[in-house]
Protein backbone atom coordinates (compact mmCIF):
# COMPACT_ATOMS: atom_id res chain seq x y z
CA UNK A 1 44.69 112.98 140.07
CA UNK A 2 47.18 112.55 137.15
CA UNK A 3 47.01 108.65 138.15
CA UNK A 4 43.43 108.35 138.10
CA UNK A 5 43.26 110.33 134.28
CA UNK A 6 43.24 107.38 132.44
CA UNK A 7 40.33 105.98 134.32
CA UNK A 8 38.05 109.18 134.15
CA UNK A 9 38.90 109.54 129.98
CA UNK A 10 37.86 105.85 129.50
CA UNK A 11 34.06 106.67 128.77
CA UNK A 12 35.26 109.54 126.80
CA UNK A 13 37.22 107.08 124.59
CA UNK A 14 34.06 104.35 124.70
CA UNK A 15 31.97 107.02 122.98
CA UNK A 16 34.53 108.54 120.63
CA UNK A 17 34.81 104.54 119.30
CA UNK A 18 31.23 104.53 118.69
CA UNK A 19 30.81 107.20 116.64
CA UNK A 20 33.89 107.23 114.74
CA UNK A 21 33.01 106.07 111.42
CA UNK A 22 34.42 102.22 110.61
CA UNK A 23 36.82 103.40 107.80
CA UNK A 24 38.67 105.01 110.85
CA UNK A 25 40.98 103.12 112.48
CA UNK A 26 42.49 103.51 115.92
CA UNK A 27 46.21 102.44 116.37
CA UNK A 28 46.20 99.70 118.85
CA UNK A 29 47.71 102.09 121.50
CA UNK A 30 43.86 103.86 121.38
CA UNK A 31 42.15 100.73 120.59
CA UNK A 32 41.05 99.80 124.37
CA UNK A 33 40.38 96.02 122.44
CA UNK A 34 43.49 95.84 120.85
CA UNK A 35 45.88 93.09 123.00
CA UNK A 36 48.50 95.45 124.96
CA UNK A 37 52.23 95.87 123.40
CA UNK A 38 54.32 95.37 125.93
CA UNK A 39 57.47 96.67 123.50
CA UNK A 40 55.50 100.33 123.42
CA UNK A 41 55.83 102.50 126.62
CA UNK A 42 53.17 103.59 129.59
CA UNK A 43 50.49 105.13 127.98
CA UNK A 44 46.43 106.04 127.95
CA UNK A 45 45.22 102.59 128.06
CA UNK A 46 48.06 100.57 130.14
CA UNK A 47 46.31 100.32 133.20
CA UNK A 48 43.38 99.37 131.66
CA UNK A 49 44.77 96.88 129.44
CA UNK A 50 46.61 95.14 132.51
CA UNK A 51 43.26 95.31 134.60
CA UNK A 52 41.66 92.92 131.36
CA UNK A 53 44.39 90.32 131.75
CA UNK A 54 42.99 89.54 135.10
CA UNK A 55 39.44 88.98 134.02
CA UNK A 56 40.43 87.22 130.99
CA UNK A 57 42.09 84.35 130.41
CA UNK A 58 44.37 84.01 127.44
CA UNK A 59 44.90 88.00 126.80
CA UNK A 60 48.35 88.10 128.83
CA UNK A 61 49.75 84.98 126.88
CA UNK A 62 48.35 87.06 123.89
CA UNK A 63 50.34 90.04 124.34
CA UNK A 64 53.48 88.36 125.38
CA UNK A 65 53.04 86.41 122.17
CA UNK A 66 52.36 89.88 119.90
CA UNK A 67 55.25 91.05 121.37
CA UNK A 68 57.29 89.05 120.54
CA UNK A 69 58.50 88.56 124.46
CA UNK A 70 59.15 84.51 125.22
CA UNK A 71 56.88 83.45 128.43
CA UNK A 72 57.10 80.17 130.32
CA UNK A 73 53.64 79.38 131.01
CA UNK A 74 52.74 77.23 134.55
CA UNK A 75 50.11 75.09 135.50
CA UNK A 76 46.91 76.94 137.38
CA UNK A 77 47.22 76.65 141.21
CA UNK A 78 43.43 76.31 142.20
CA UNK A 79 41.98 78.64 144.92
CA UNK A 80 42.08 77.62 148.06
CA UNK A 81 41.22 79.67 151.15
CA UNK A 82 42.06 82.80 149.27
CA UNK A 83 45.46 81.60 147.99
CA UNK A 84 46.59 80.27 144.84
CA UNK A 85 47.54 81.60 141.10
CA UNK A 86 44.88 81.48 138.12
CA UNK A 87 47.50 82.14 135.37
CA UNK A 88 50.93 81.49 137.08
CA UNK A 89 54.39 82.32 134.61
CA UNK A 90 57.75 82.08 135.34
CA UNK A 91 59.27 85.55 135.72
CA UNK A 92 60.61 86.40 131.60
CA UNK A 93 63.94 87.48 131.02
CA UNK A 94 66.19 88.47 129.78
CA UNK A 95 67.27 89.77 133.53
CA UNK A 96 68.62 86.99 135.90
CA UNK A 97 66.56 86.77 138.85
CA UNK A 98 68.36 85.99 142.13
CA UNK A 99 67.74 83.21 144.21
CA UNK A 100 65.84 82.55 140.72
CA UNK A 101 63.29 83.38 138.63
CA UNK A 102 59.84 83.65 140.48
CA UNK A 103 56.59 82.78 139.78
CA UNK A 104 54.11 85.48 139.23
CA UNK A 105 50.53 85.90 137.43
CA UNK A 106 50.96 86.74 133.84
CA UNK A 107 49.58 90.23 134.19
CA UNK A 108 52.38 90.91 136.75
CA UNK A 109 54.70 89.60 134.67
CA UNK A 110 53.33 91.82 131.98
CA UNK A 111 53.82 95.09 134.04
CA UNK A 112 56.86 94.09 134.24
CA UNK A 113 58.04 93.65 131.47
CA UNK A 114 56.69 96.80 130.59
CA UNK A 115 58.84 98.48 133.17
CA UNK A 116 62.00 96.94 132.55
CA UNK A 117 62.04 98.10 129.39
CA UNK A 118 60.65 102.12 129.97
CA UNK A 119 61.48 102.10 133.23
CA UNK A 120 64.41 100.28 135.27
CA UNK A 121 66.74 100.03 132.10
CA UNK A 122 66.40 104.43 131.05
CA UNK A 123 67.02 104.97 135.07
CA UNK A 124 70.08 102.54 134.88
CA UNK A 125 71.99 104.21 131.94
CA UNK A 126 70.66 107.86 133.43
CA UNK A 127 72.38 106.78 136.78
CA UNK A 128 75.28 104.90 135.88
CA UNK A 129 75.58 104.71 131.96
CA UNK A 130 75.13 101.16 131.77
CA UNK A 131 72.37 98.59 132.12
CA UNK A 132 70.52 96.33 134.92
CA UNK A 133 71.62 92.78 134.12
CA UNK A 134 70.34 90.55 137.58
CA UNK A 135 67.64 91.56 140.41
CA UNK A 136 67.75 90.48 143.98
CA UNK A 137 63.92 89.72 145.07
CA UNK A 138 62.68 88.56 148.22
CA UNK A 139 59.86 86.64 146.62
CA UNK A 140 56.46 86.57 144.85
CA UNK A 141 53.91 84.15 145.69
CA UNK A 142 53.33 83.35 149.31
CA UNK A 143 49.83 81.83 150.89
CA UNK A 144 49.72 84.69 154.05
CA UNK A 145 47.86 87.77 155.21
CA UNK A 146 49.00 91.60 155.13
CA UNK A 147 51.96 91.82 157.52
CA UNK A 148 51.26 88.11 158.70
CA UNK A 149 48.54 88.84 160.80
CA UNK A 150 45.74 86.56 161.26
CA UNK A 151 43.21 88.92 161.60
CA UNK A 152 44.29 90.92 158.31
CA UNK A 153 42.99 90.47 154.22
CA UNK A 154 44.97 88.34 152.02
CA UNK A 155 48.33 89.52 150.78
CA UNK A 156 48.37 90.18 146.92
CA UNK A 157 51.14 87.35 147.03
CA UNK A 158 48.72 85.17 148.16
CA UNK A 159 47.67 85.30 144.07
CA UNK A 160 51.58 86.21 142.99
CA UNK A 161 50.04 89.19 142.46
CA UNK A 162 53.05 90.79 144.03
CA UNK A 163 57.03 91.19 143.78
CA UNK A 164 59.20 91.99 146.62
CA UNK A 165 62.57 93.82 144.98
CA UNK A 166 65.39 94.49 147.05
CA UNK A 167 68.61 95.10 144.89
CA UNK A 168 70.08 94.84 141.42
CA UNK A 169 73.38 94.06 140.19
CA UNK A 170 74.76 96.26 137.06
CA UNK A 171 77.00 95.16 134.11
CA UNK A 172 80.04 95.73 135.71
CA UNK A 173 79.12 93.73 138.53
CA UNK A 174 78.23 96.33 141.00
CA UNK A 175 75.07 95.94 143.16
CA UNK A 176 72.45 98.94 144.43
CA UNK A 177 70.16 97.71 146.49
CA UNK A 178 67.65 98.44 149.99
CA UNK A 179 68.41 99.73 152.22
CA UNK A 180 71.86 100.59 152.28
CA UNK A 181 71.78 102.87 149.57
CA UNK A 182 68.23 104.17 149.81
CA UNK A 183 69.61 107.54 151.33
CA UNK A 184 73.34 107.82 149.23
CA UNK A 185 74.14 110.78 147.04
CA UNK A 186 74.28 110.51 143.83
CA UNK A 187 74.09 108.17 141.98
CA UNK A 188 72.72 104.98 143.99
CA UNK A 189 69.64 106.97 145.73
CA UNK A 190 68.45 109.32 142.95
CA UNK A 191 68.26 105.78 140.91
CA UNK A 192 66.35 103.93 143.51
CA UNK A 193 64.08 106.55 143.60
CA UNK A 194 63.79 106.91 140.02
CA UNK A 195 62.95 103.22 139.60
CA UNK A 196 60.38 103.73 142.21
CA UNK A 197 58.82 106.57 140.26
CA UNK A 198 58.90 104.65 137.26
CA UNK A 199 57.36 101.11 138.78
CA UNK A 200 54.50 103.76 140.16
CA UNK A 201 53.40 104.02 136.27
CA UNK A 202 52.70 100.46 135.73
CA UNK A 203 51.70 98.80 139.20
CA UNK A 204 49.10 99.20 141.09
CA UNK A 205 51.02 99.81 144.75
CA UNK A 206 54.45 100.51 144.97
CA UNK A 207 56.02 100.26 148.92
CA UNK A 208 59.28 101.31 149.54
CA UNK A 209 61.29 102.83 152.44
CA UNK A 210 59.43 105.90 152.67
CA UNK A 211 56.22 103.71 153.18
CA UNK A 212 56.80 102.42 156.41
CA UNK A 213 59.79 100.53 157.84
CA UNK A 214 58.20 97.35 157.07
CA UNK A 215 59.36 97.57 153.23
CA UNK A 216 62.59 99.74 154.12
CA UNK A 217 64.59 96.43 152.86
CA UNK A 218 62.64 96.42 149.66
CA UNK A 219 60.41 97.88 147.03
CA UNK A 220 57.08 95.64 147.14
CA UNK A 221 55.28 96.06 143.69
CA UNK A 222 51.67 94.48 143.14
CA UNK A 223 48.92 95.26 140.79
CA UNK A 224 46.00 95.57 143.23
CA UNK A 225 43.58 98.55 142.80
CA UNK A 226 45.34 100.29 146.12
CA UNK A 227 47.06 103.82 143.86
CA UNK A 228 49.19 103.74 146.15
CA UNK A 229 52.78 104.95 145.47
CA UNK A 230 55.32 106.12 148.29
């Protein structure tokens, strides 16, 4: 329910703009036309704001540009037989991305930037004292079905409307990653899981071992309209 909150106080918020008198202004974090800050944590109108990027074009370079947050933008792979990527980026820093950066739809790469900074970087120094400095990913855009199977819907990487995460590698060099320390004491699985909890605010799915054993190798993170966050 508390996922869906947002959603249900949306109409509330429409009407509240309406008949709140013009010399009132709404910070942007309330203003559900303001471009999103991707500096400012999780909040009312996150989801919402992300879910714009994808029906319109030039808001995600917009906020990435407000923000002050450098983005390489990529030329448009056209759809073709359900696969392609309407407003591909390369994957912003300032993390290093290993094999190397990937390529990803803006409004993925908005999320997460959103959760790096709220999210993977406050579970790092809560864990270990010390900050995320390189992910291991399995890859982002790939023309294929769910689970490779013919019969199945398209993939959300079949847009790079997905990341597959499988490890990252702290300032002092050491590396936590999927699977091996999915189930270790403290501190290597409470901070998986507490990077998991915090992707959950931001994306639309997020898959990890306790989804199924498909994804026991990695944390898949996506922002389709599944809700989904195990």
């Amino acid at each position: 329910m508390r996922r869906w909150l947002p959603l249900l106080l949306l109409p509330i918020l429409a009407l509240l703009i309406v008949l709140i008198p013009r010399a009132v202004v709404l910070p942007p974090s309330l203003d559900p036309t303001a471009p999103l800050d991707l500096r400012e944590p999780p909040g009312l109108l996150t989801r919402y704001k992300l879910s714009r990027m994808a029906r319109e074009p030039g808001l995600c370079t917009e906020s990435f540009v407000m923000s002050g947050i450098p983005v390489q933008s990529l030329p448009p792979q056209p759809m073709r037989d359900g696969c392609g990527i309407a407003d591909p980026v390369r994957m912003p820093g300032p993390l290093r991305f290993s094999p190397s950066a990937p390529v990803v739809n803006c409004p993925l790469a908005a999320a997460w930037a959103i959760f790096e900074r709220h999210g993977l970087q406050p579970a790092a120094q809560e864990a270990f004292g010390q900050r995320v400095t390189a992910v291991r990913h399995l890859g982002a855009y790939n023309c294929r079905n769910v689970y490779h199977q013919a019969n199945a819907r398209r993939s959300q990487h079949a847009t790079a409307n997905a990341l597959d995460v499988a490890g990252f590698t702290l300032a002092d060099g050491r590396t936590v990653g999927l699977p091996g320390d999915w189930d270790d004491p403290a501190p290597n699985g409470p901070f998986l899981r507490a990077v998991r909890d915090a992707a959950c605010r931001v994306f639309g799915a997020v898959l990890g071992p306790d989804y199924n054993a498909a994804h026991r190798d990695h944390f898949h993170l996506d922002r389709g309209g599944w809700g989904t966050c195990r």
